[in-house]
PDB file of N, CA and C in Angstrom:
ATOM      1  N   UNK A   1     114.242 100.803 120.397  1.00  0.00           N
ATOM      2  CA  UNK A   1     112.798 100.830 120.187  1.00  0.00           C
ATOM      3  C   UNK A   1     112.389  99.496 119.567  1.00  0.00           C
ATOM      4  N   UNK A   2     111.643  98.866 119.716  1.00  0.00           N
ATOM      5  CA  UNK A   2     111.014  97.559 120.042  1.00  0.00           C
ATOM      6  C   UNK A   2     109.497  97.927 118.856  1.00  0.00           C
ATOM      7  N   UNK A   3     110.074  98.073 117.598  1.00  0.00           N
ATOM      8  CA  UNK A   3     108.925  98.343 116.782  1.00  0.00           C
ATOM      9  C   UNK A   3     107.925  97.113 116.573  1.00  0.00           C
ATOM     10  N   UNK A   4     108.016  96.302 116.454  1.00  0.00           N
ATOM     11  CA  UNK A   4     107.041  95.205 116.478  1.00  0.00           C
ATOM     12  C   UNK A   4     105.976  95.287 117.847  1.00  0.00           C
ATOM     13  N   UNK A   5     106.696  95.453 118.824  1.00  0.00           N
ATOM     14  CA  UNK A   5     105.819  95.457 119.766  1.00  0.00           C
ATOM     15  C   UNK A   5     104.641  96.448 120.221  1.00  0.00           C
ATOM     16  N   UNK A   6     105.440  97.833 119.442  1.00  0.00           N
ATOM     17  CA  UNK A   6     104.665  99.082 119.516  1.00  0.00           C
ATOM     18  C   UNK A   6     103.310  98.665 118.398  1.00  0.00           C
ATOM     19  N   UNK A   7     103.934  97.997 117.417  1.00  0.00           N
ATOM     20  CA  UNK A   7     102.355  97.699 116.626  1.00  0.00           C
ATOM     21  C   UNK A   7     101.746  97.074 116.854  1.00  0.00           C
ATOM     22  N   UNK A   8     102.103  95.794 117.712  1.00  0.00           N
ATOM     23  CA  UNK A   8     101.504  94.983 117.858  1.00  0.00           C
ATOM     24  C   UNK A   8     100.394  95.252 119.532  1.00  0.00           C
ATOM     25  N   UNK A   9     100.788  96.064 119.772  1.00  0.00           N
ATOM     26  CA  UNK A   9     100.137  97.167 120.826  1.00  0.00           C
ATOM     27  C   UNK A   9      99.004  97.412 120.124  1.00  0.00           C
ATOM     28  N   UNK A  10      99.859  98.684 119.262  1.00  0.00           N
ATOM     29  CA  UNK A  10      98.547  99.301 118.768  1.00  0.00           C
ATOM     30  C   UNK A  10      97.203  98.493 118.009  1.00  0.00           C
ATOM     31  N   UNK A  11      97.376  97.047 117.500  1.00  0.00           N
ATOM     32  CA  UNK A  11      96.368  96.779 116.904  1.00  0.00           C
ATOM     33  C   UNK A  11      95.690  96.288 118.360  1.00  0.00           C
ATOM     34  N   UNK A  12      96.255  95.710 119.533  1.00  0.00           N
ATOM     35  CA  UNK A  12      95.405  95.050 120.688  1.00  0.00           C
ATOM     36  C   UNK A  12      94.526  96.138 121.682  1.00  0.00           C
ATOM     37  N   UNK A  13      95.300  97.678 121.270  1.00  0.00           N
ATOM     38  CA  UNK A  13      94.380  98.463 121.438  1.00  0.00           C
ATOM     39  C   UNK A  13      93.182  99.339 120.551  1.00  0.00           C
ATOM     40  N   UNK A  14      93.009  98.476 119.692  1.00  0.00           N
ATOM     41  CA  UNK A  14      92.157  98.628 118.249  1.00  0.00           C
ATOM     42  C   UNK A  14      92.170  99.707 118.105  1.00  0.00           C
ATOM     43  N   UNK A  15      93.724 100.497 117.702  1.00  0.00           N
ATOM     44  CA  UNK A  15      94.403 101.661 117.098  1.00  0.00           C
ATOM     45  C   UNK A  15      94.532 101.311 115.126  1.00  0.00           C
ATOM     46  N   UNK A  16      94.324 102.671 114.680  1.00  0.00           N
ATOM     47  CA  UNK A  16      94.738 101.934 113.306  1.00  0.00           C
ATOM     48  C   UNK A  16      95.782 102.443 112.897  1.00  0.00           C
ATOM     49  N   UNK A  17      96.693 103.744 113.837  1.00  0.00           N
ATOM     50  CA  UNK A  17      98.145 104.450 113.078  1.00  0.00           C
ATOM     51  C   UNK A  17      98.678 104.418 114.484  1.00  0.00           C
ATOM     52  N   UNK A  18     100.243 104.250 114.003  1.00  0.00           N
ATOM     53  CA  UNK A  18     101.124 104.635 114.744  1.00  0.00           C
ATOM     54  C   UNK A  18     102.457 105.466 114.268  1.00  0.00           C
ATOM     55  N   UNK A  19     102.055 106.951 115.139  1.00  0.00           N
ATOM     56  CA  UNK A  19     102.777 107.855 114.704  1.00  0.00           C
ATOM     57  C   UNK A  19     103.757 107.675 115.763  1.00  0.00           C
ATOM     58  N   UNK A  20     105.511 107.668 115.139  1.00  0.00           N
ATOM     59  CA  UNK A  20     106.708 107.883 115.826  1.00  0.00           C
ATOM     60  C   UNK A  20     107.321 109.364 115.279  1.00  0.00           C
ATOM     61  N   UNK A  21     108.039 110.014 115.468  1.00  0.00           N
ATOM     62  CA  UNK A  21     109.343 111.120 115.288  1.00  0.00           C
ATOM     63  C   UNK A  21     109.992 111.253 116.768  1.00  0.00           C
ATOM     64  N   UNK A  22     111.315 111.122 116.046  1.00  0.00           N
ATOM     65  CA  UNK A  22     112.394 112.189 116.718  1.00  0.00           C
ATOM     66  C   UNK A  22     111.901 112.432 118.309  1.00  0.00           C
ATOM     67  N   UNK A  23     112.442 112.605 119.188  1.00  0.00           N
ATOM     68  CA  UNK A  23     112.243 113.408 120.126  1.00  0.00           C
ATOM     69  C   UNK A  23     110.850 113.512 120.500  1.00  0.00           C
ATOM     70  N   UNK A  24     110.008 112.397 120.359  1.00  0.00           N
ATOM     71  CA  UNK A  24     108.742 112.592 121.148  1.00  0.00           C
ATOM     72  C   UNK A  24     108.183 111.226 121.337  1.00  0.00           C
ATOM     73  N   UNK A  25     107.652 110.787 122.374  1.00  0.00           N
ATOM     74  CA  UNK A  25     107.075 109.217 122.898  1.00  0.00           C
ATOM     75  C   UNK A  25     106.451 108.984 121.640  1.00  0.00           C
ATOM     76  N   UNK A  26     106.007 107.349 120.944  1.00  0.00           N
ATOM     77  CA  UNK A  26     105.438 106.927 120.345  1.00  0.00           C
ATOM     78  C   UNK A  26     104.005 107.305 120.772  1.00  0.00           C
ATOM     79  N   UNK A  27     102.825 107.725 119.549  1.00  0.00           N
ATOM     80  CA  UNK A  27     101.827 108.261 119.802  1.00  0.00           C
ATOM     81  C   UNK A  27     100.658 107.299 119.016  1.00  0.00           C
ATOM     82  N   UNK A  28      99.544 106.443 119.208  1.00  0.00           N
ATOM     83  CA  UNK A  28      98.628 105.948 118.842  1.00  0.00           C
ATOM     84  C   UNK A  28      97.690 106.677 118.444  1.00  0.00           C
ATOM     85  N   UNK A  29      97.273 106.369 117.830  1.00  0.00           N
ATOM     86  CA  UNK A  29      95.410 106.737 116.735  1.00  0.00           C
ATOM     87  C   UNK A  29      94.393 105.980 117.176  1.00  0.00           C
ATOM     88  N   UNK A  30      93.788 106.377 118.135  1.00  0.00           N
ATOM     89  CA  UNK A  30      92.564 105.265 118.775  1.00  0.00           C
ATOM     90  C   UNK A  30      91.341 106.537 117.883  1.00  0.00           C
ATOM     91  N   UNK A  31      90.400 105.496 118.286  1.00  0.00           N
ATOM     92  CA  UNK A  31      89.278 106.423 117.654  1.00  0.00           C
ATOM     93  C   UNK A  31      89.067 107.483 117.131  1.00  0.00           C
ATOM     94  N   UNK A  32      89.986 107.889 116.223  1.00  0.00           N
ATOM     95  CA  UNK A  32      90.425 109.454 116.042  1.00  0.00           C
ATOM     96  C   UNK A  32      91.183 110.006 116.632  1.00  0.00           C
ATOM     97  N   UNK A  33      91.722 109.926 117.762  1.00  0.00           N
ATOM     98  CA  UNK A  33      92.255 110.948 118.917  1.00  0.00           C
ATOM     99  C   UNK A  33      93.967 110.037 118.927  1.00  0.00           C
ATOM    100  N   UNK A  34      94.629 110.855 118.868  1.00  0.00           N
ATOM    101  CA  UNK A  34      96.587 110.882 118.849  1.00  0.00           C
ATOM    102  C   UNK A  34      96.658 110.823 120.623  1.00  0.00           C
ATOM    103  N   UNK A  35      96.972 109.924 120.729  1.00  0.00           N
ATOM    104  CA  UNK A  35      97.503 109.235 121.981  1.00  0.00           C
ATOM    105  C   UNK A  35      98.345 108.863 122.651  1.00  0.00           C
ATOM    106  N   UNK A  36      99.668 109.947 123.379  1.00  0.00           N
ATOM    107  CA  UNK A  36     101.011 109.754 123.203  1.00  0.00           C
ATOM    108  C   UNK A  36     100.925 108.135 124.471  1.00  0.00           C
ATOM    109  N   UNK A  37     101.981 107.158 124.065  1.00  0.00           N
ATOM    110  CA  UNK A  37     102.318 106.349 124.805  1.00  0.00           C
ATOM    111  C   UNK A  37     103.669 106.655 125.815  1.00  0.00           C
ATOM    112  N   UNK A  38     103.262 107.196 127.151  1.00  0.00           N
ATOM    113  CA  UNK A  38     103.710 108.080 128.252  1.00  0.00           C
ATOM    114  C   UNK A  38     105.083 106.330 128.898  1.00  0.00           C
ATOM    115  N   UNK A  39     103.980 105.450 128.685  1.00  0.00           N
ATOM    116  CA  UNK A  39     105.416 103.871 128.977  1.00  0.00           C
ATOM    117  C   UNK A  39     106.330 104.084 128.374  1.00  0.00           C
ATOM    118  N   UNK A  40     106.828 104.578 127.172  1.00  0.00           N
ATOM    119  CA  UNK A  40     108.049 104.563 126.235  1.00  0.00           C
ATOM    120  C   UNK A  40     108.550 105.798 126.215  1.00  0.00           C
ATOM    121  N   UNK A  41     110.080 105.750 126.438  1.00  0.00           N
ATOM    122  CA  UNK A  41     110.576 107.151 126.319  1.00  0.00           C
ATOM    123  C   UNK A  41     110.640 107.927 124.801  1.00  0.00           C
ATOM    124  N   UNK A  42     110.407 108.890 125.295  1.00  0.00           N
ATOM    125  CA  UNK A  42     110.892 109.710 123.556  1.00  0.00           C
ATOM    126  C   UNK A  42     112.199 109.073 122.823  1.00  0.00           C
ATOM    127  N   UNK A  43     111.163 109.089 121.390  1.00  0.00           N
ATOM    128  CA  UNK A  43     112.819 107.701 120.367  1.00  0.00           C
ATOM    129  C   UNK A  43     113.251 108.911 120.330  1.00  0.00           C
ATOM    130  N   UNK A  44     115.318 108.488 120.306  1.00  0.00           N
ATOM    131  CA  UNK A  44     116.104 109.296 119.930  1.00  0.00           C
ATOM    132  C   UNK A  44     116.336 109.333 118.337  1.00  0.00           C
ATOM    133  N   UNK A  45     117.357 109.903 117.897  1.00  0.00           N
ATOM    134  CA  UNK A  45     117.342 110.193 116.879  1.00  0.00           C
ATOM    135  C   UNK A  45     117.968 109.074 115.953  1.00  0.00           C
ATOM    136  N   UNK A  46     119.063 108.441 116.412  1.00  0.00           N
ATOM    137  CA  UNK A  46     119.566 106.957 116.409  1.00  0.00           C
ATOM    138  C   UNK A  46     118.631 105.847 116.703  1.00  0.00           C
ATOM    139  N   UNK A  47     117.949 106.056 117.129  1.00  0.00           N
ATOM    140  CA  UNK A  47     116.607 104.705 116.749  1.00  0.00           C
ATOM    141  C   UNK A  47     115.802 104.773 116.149  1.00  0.00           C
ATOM    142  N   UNK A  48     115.498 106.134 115.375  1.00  0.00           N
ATOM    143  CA  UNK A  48     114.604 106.214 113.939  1.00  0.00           C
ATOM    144  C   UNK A  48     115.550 105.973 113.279  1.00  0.00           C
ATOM    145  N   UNK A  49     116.257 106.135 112.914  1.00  0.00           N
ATOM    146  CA  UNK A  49     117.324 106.153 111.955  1.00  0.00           C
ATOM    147  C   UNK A  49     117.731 103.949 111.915  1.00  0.00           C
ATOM    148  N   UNK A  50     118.018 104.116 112.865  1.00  0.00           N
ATOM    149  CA  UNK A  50     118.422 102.458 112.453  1.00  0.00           C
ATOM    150  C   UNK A  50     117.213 101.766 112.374  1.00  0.00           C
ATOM    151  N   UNK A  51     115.659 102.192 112.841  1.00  0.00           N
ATOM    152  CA  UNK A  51     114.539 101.612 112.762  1.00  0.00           C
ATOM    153  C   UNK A  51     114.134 101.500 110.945  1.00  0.00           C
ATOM    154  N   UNK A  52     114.176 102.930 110.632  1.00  0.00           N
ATOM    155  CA  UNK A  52     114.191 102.818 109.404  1.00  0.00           C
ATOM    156  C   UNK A  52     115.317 102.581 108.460  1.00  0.00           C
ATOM    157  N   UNK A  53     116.546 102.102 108.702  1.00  0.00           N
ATOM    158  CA  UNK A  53     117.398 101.439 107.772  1.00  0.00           C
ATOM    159  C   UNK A  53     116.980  99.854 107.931  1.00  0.00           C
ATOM    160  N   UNK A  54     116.294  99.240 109.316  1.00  0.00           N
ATOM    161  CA  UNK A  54     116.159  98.232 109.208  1.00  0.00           C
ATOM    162  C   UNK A  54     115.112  97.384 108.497  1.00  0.00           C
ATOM    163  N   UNK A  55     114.432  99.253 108.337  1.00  0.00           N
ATOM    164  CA  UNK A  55     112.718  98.554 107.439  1.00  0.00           C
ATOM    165  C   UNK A  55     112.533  98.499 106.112  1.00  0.00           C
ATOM    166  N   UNK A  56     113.783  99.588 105.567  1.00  0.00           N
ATOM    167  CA  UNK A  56     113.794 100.097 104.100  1.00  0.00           C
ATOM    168  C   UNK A  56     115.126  99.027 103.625  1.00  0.00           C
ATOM    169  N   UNK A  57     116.067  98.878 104.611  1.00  0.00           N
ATOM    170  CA  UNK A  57     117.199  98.681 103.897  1.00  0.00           C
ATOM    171  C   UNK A  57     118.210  99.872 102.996  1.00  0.00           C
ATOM    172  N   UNK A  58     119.295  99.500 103.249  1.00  0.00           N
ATOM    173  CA  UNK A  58     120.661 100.398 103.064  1.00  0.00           C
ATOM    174  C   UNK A  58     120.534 101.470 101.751  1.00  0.00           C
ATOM    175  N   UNK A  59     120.036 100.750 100.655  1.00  0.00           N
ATOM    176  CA  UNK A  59     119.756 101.128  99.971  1.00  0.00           C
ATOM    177  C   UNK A  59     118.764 102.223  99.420  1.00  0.00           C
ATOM    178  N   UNK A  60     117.610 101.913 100.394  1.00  0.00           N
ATOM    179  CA  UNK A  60     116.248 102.270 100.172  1.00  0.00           C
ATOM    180  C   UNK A  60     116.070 103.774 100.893  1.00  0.00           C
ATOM    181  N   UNK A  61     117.000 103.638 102.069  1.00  0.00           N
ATOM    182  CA  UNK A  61     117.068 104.308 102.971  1.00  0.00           C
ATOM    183  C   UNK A  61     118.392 105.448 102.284  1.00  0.00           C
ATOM    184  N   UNK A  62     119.061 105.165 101.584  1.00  0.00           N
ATOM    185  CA  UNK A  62     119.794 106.389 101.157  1.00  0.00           C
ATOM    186  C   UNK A  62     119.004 107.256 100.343  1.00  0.00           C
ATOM    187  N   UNK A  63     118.519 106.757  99.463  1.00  0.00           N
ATOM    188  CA  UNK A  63     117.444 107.102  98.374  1.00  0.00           C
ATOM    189  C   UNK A  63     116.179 108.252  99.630  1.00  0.00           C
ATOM    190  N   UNK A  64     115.635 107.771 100.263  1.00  0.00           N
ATOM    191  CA  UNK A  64     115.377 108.216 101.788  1.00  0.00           C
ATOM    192  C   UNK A  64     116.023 109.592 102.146  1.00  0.00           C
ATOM    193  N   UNK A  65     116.832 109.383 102.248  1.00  0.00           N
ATOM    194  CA  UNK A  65     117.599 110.566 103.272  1.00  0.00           C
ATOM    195  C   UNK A  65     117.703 111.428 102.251  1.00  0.00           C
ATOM    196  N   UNK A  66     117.890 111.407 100.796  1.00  0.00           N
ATOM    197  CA  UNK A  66     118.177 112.494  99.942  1.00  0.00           C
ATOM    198  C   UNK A  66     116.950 113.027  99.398  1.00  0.00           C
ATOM    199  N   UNK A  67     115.644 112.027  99.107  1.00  0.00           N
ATOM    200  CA  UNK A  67     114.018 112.781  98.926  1.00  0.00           C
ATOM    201  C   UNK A  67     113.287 112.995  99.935  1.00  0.00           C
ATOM    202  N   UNK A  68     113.785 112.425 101.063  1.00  0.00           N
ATOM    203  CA  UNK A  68     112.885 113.020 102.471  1.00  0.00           C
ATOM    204  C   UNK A  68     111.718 112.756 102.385  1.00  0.00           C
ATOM    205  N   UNK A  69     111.309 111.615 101.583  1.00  0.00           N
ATOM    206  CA  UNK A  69     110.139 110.838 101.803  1.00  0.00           C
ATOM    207  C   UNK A  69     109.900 109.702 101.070  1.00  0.00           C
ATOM    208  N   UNK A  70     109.266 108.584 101.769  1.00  0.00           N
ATOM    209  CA  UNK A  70     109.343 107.012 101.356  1.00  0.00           C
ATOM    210  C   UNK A  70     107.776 106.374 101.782  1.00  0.00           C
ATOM    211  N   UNK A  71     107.313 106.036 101.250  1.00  0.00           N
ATOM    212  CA  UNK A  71     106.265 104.840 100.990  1.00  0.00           C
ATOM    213  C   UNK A  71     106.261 103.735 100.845  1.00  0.00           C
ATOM    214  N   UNK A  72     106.135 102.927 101.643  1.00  0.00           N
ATOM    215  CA  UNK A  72     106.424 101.239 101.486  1.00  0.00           C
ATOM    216  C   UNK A  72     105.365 100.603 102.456  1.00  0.00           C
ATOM    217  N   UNK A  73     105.697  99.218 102.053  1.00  0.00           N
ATOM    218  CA  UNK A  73     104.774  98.393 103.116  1.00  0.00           C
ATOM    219  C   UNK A  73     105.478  97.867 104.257  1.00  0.00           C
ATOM    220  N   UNK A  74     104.939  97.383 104.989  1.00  0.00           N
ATOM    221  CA  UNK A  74     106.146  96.501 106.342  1.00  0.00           C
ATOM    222  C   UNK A  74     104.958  95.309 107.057  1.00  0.00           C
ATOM    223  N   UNK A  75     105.433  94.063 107.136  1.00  0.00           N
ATOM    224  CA  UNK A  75     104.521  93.098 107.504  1.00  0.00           C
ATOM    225  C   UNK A  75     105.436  92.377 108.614  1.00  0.00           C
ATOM    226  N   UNK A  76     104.170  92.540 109.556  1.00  0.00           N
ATOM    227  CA  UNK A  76     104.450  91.327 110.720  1.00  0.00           C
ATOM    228  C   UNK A  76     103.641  90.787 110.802  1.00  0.00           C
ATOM    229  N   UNK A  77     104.442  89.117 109.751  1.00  0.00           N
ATOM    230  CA  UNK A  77     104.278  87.800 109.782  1.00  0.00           C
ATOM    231  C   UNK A  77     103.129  87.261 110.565  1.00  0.00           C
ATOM    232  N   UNK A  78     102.242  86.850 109.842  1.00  0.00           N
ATOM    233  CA  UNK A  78     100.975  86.218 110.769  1.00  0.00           C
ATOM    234  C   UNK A  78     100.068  87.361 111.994  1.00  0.00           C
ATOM    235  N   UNK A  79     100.874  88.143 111.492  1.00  0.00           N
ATOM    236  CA  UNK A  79      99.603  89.319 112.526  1.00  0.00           C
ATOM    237  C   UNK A  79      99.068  90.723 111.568  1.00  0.00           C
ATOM    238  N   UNK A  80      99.664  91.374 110.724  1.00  0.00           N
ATOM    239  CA  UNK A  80      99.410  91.943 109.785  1.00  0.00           C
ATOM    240  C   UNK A  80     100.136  93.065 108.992  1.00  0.00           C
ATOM    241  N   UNK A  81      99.337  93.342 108.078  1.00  0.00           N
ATOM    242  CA  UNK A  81     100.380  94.362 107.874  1.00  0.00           C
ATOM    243  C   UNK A  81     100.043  96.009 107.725  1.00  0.00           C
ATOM    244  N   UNK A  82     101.607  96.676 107.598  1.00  0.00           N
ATOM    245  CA  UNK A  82     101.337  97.913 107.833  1.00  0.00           C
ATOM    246  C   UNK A  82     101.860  99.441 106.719  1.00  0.00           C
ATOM    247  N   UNK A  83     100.916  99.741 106.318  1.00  0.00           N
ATOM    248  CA  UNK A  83     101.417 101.282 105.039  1.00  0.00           C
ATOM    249  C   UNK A  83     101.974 102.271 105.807  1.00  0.00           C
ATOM    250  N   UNK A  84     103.107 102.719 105.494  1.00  0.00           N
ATOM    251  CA  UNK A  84     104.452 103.468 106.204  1.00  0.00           C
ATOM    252  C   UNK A  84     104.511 104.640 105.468  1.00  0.00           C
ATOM    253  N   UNK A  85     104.330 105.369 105.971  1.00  0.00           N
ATOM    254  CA  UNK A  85     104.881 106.710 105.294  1.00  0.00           C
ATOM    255  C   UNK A  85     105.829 107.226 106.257  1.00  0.00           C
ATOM    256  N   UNK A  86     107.250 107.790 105.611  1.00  0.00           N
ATOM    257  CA  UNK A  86     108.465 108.319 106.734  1.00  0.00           C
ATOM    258  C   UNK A  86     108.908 109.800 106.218  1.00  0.00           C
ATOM    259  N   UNK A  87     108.983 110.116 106.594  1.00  0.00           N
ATOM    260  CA  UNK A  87     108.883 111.450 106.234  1.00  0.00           C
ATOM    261  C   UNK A  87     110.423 111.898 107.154  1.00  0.00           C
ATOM    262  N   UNK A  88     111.050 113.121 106.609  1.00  0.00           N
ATOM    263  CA  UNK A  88     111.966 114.170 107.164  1.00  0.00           C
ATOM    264  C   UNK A  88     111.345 115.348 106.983  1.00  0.00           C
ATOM    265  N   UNK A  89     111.299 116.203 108.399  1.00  0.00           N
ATOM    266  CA  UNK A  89     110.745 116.952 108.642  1.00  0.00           C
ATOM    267  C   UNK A  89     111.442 118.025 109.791  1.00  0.00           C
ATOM    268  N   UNK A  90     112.036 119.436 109.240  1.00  0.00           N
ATOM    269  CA  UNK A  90     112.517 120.157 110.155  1.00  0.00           C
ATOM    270  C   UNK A  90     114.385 119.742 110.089  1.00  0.00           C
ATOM    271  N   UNK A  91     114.517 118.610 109.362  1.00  0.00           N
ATOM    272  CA  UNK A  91     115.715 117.383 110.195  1.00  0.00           C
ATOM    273  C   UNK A  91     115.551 116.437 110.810  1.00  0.00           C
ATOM    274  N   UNK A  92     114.461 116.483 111.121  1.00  0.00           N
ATOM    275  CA  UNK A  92     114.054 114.956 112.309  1.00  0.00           C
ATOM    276  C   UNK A  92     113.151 114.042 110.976  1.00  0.00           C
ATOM    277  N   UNK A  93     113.946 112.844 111.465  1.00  0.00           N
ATOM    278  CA  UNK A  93     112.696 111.730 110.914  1.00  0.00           C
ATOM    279  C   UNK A  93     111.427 111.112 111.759  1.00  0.00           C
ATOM    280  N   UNK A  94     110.460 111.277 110.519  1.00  0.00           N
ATOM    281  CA  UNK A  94     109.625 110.828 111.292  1.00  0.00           C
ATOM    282  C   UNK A  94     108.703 109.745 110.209  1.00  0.00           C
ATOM    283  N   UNK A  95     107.740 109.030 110.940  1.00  0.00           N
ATOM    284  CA  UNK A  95     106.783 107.806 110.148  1.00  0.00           C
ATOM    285  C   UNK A  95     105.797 107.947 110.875  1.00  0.00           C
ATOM    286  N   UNK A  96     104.786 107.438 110.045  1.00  0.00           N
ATOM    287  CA  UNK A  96     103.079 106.661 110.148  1.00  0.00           C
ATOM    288  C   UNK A  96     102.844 106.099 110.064  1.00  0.00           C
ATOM    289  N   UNK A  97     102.574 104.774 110.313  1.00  0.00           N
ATOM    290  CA  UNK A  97     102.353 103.304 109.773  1.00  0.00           C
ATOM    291  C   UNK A  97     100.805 103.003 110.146  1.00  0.00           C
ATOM    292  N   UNK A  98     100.096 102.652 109.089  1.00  0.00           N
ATOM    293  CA  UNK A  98      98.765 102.435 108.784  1.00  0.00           C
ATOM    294  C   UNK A  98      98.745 101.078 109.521  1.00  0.00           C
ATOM    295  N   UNK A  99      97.715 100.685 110.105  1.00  0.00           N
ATOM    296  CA  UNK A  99      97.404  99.223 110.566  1.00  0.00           C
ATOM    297  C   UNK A  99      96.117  98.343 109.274  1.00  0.00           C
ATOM    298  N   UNK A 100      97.011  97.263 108.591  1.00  0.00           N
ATOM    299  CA  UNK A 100      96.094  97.195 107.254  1.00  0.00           C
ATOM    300  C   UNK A 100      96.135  95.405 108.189  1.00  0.00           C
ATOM    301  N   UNK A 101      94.848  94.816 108.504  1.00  0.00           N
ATOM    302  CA  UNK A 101      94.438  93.399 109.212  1.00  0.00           C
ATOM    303  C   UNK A 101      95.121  92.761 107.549  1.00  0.00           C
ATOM    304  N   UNK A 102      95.717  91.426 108.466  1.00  0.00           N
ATOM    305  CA  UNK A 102      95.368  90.341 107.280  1.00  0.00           C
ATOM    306  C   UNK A 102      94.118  89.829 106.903  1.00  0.00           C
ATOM    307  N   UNK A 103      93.474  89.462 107.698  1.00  0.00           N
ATOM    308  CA  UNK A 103      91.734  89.322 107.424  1.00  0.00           C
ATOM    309  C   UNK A 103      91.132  90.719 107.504  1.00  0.00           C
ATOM    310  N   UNK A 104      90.066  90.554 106.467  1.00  0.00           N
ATOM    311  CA  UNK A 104      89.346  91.726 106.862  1.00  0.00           C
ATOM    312  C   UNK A 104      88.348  91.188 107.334  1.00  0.00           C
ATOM    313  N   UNK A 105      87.798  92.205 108.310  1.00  0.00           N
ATOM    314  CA  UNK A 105      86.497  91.289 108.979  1.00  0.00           C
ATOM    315  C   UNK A 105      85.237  91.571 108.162  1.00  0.00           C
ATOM    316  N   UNK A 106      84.427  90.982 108.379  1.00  0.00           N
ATOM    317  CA  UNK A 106      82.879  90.623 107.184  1.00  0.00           C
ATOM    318  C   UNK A 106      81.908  91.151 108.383  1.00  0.00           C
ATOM    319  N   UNK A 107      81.253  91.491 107.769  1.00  0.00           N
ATOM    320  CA  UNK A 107      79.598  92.214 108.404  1.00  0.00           C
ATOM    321  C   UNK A 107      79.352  91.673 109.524  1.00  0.00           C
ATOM    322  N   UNK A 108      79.419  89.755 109.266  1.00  0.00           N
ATOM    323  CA  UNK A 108      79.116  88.803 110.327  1.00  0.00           C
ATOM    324  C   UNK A 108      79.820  88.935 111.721  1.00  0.00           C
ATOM    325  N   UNK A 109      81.317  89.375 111.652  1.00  0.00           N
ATOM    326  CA  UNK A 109      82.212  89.175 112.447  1.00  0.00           C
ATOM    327  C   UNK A 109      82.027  90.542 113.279  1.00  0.00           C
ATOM    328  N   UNK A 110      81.610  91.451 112.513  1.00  0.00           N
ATOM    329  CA  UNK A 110      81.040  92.720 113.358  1.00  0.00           C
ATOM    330  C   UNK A 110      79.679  93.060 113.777  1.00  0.00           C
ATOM    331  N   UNK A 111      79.153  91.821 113.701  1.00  0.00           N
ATOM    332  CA  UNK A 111      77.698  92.103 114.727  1.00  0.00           C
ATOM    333  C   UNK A 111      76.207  92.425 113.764  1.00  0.00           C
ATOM    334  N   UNK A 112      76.468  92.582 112.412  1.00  0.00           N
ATOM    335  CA  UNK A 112      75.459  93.233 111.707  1.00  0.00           C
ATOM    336  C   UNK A 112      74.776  92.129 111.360  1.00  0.00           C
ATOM    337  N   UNK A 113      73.541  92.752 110.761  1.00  0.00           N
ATOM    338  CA  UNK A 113      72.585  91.140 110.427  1.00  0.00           C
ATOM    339  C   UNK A 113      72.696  91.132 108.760  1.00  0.00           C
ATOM    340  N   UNK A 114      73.876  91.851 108.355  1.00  0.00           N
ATOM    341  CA  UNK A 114      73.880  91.764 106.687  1.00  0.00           C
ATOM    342  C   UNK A 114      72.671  91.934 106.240  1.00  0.00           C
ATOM    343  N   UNK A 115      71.323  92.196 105.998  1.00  0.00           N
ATOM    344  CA  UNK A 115      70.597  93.068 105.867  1.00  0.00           C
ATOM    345  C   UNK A 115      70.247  94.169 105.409  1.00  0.00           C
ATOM    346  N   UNK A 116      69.818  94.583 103.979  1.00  0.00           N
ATOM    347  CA  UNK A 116      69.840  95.788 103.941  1.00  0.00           C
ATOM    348  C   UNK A 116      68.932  96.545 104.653  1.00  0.00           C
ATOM    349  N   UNK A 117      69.436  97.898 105.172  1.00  0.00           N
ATOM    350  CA  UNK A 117      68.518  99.198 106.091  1.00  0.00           C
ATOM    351  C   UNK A 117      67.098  99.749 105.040  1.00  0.00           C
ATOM    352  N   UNK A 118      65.912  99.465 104.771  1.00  0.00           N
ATOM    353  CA  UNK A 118      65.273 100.300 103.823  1.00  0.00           C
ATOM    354  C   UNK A 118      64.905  99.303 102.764  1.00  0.00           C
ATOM    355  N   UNK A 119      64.237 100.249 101.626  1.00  0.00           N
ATOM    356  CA  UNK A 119      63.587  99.676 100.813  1.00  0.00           C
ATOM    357  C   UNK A 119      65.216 100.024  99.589  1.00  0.00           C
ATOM    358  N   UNK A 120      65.017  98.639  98.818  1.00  0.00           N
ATOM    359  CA  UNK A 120      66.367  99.230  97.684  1.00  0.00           C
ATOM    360  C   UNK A 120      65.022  99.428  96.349  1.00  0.00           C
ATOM    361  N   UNK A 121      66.616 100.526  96.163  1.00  0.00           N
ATOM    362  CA  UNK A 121      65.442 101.391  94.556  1.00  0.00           C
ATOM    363  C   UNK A 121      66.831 101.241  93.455  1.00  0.00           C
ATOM    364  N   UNK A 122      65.816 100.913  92.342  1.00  0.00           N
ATOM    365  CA  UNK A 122      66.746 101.081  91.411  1.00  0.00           C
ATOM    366  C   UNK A 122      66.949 102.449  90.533  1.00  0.00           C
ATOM    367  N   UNK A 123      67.509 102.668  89.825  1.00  0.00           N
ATOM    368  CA  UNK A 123      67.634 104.155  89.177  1.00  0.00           C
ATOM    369  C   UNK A 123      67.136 103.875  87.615  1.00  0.00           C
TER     370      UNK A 123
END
């Protein structure tokens, strides 16, 4: 499994989560709606597993396997980064990874006239 690429997907399809587990295709968060990605086969159980020893490290990841749940960050370099939650569930591992931009975009960059709507009142 080719995790960089799956995120780097999901942000070019202006997704903001990408849910993986066990035994089921990688699934996107577009506008609200869970979106299995039908191109990628269902990860086995050996590619969560080495996905997340490769993200947590040996260490991090034992600690992992015995609380069955981990919180961390994970950044790809010059494109952005991402809040991970991994979870064990049933026996199967599974994660969420938040899509957090390195820039955040400003009012300007999204079309608004910065402007307030209305009359402002004070209290």
């Amino acid at each position: 499994m080719d995790l960089d690429q799956l995120l780097i997907e999901l942000g070019q399809n202006q997704g903001s989560d990408l849910h993986i587990k066990t035994g089921r295709p990688p699934l996107f968060r577009i506008a609200g709606d869970l979106l299995p990605q039908t191109s990628y086969p269902e990860i086995t159980s050996e590619d969560m597993k080495a996905t997340m020893t490769r993200l947590m490290g040996p260490e991090r990841m034992r600690v992992f396997l015995q609380e069955m749940e981990a919180d961390f960050s994970y950044e790809i370099p010059g494109y952005a980064r991402f809040r991970v939650n991994a979870f064990i569930q049933r026996g199967l591992i599974g994660s969420v990874m938040r899509l957090v931009p390195l820039e955040v975009p400003t009012i300007e960059k999204n079309g608004a006239s910065g402007r307030a709507e209305g009359p402002l009142r004070s209290s």
